[in-house]
Protein backbone atom coordinates (compact mmCIF):
# COMPACT_ATOMS: atom_id res chain seq x y z
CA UNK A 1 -23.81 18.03 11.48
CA UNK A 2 -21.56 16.45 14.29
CA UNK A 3 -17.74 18.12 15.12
CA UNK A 4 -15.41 15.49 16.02
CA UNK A 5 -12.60 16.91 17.92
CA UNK A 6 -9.62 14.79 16.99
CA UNK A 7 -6.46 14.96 19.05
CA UNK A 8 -3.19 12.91 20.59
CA UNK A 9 0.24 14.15 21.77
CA UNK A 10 3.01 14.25 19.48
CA UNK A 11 3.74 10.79 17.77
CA UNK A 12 0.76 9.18 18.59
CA UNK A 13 -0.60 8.44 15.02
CA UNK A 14 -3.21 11.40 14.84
CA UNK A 15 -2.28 12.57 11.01
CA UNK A 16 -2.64 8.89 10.21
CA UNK A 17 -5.61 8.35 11.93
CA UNK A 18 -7.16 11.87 10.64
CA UNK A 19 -6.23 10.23 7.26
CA UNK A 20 -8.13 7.39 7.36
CA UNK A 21 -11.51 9.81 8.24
CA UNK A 22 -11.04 11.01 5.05
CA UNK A 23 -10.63 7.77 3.46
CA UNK A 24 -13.88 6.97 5.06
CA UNK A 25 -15.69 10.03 3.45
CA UNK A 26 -15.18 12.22 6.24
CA UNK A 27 -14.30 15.96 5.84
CA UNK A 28 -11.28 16.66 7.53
CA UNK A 29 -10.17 20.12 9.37
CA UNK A 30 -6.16 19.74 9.26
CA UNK A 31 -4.72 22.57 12.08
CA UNK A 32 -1.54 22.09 11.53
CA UNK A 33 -1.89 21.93 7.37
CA UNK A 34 -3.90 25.66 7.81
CA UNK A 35 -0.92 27.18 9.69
CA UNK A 36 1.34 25.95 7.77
CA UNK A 37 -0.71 27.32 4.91
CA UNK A 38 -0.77 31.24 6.43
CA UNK A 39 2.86 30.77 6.87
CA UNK A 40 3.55 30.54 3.38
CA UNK A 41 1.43 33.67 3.06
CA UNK A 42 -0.92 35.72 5.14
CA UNK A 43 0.92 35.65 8.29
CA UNK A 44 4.07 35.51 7.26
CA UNK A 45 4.26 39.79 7.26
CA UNK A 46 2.81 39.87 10.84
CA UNK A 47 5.48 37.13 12.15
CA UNK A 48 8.72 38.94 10.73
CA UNK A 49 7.45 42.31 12.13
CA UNK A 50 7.14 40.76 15.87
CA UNK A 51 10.00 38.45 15.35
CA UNK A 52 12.64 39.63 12.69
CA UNK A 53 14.85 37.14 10.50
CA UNK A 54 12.19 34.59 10.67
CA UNK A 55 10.85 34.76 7.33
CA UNK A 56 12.96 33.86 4.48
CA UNK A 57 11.91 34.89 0.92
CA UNK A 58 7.92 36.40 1.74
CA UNK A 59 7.50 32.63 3.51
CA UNK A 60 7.86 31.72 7.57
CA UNK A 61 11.34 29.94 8.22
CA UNK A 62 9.49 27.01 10.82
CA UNK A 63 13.10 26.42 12.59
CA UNK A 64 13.98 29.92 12.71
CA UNK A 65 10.41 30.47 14.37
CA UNK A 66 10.17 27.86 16.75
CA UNK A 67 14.25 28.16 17.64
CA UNK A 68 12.66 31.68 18.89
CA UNK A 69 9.52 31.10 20.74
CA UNK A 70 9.55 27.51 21.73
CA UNK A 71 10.90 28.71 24.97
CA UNK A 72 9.65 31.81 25.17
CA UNK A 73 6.25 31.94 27.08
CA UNK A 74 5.37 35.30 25.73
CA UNK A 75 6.41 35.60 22.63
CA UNK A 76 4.57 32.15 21.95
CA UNK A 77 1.36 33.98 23.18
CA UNK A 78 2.12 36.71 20.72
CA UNK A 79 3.00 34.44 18.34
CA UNK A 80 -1.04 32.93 19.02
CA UNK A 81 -2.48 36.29 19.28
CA UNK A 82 -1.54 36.73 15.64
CA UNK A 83 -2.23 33.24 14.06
CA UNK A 84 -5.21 32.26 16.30
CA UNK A 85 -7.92 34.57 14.66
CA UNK A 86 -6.56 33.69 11.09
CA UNK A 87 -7.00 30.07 12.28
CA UNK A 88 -10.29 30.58 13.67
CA UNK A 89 -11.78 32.73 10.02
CA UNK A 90 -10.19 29.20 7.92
CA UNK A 91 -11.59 26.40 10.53
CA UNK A 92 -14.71 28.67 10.45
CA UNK A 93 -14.48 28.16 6.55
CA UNK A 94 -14.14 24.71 6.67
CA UNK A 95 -17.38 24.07 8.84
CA UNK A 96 -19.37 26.02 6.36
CA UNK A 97 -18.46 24.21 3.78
CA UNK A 98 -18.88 21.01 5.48
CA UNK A 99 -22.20 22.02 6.23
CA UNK A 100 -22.96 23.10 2.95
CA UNK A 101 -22.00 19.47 1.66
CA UNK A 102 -24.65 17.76 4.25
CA UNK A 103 -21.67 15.85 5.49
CA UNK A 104 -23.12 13.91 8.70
CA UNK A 105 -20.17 14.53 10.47
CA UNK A 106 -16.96 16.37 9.86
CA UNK A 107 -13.32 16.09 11.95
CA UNK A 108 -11.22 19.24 13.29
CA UNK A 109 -7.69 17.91 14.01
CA UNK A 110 -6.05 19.84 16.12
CA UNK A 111 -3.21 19.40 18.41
CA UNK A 112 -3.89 21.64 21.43
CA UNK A 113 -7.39 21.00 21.67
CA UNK A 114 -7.54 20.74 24.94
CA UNK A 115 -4.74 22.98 26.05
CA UNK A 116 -6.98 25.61 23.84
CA UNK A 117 -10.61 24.89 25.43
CA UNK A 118 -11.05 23.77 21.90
CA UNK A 119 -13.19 20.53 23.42
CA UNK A 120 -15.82 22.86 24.38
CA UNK A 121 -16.58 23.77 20.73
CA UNK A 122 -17.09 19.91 19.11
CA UNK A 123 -19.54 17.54 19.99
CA UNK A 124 -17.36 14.54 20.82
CA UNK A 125 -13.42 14.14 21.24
CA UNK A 126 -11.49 11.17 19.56
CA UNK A 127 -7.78 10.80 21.28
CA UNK A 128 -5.24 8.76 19.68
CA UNK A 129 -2.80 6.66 21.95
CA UNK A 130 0.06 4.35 21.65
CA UNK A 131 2.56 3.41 23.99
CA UNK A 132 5.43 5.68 25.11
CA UNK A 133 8.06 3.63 23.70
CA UNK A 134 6.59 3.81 20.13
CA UNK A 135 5.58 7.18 20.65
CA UNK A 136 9.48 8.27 21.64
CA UNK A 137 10.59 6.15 19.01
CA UNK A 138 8.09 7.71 16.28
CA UNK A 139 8.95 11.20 17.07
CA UNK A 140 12.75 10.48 17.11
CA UNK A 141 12.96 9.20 13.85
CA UNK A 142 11.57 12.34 12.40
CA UNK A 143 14.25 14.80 10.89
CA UNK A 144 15.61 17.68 13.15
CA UNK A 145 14.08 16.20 16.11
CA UNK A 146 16.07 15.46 19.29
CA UNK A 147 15.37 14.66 22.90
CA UNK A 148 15.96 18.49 23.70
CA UNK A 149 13.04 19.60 21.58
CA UNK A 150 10.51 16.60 22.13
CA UNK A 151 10.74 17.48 25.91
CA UNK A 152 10.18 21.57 25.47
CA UNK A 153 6.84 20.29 22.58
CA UNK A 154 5.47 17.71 25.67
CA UNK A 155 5.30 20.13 28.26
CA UNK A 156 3.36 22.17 26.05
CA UNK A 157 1.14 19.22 25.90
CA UNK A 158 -1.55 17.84 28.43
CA UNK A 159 0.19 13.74 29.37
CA UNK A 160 -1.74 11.48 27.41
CA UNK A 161 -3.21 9.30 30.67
CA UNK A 162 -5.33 13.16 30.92
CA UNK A 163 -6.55 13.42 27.69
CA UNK A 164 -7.59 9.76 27.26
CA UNK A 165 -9.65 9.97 30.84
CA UNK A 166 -11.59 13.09 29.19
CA UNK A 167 -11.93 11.99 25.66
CA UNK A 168 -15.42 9.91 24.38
CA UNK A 169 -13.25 7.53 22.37
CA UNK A 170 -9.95 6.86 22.29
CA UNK A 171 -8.32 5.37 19.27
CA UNK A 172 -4.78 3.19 19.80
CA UNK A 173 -2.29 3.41 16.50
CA UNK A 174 0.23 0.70 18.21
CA UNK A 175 -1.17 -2.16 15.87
CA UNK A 176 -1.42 -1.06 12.12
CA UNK A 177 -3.94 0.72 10.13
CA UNK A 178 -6.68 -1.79 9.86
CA UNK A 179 -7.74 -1.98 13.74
CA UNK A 180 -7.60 2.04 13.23
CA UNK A 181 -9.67 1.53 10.15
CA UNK A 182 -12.17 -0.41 12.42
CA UNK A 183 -11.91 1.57 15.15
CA UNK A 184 -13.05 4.32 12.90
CA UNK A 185 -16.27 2.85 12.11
CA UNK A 186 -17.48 1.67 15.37
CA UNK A 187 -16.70 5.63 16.11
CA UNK A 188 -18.78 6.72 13.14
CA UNK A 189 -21.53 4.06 14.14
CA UNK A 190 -22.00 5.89 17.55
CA UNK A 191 -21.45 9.36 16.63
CA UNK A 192 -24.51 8.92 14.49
CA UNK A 193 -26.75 8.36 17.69
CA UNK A 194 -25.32 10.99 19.70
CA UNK A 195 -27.11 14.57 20.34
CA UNK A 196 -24.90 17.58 19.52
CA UNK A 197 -23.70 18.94 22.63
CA UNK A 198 -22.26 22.32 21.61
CA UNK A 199 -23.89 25.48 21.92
């Protein structure tokens, strides 16, 4: 089986574009879905005893969280150091059962993939694009967002120009779904020639 390492900077189009993998029959490792998954539960203990008041009701409180480490260079790191290996044991998870399925190929999307060294552990890496005007106006539109915040999440981030230059195909969400949808199975096409290149 072949790991596709799917990634883009905020607002590019990546949840879209990770959904229409699955629509193609492709499982589909959703980062962002598994924390927010362990925040509802199996974190949530670990969270409020390094960072009190953030939990409301047994559940992570996602403002009240990021309104405290977002930044806060060390606390975010202890923040990672607990949700990282619950992260790893569910992505883990997910490849087995991938596996398990004979699924040709199967998709991790995840955010930081770079920033994390995460391209070293997939066989190919799929970055989604669009242009920085629909990207700022994407990202705006969403609810408690502002200028103040989108700046503090992109300098988290690696600038797109980067991650396109060291990506092996780059997918570009500024025309609609159906060129995505296309561009999706000239990926799938190639992928099935390629060698796997992790260890």
């Amino acid at each position: 089986m072949l790991i596709l390492g799917l990634t883009g900077s905020i607002g590019m189009g990546k949840s879209t574009t990770a959904k229409l993998f699955a629509e193609a029959g492709v499982p589909v490792y959703d980062a962002d879905a598994t924390v927010h998954k362990i925040y509802q539960g199996e974190a949530a203990a670990a969270i409020e005893a390094a960072f009190p008041g953030t939990t409301v009701g047994g559940k992570v409180d996602r403002n009240k969280l990021s309104a405290r480490v977002v930044r806060d260079p060390v606390a975010m790191k202890q923040l990672e150091q607990i949700v990282h290996p619950m992260l790893r044991a569910h992505h883990q998870e997910f490849l087995d059962d991938a596996e398990r399925s004979d699924a040709p190929v199967a998709v991790v999307d995840v955010p930081l993939l770079f920033e994390t060294g995460g391209e070293k552990r997939v066989d190919a890496v799929v970055v989604v694009t669009t242009s920085p005007a629909v990207q700022r106006e994407r990202i705006l539109a969403r609810h408690n967002m502002t200028g103040e915040k989108l700046d503090a999440i992109l300098a988290r981030q690696l600038p797109d120009a980067e991650k396109r230059e060291r990506a092996d195909f780059v997918v570009d969400t500024s025309h609609g779904l159906d060129p995505v949808r296309a561009q999706i199975r000239d990926i799938l096409r190639e992928v099935a020639k390629m060698p796997r290149r992790r260890p």
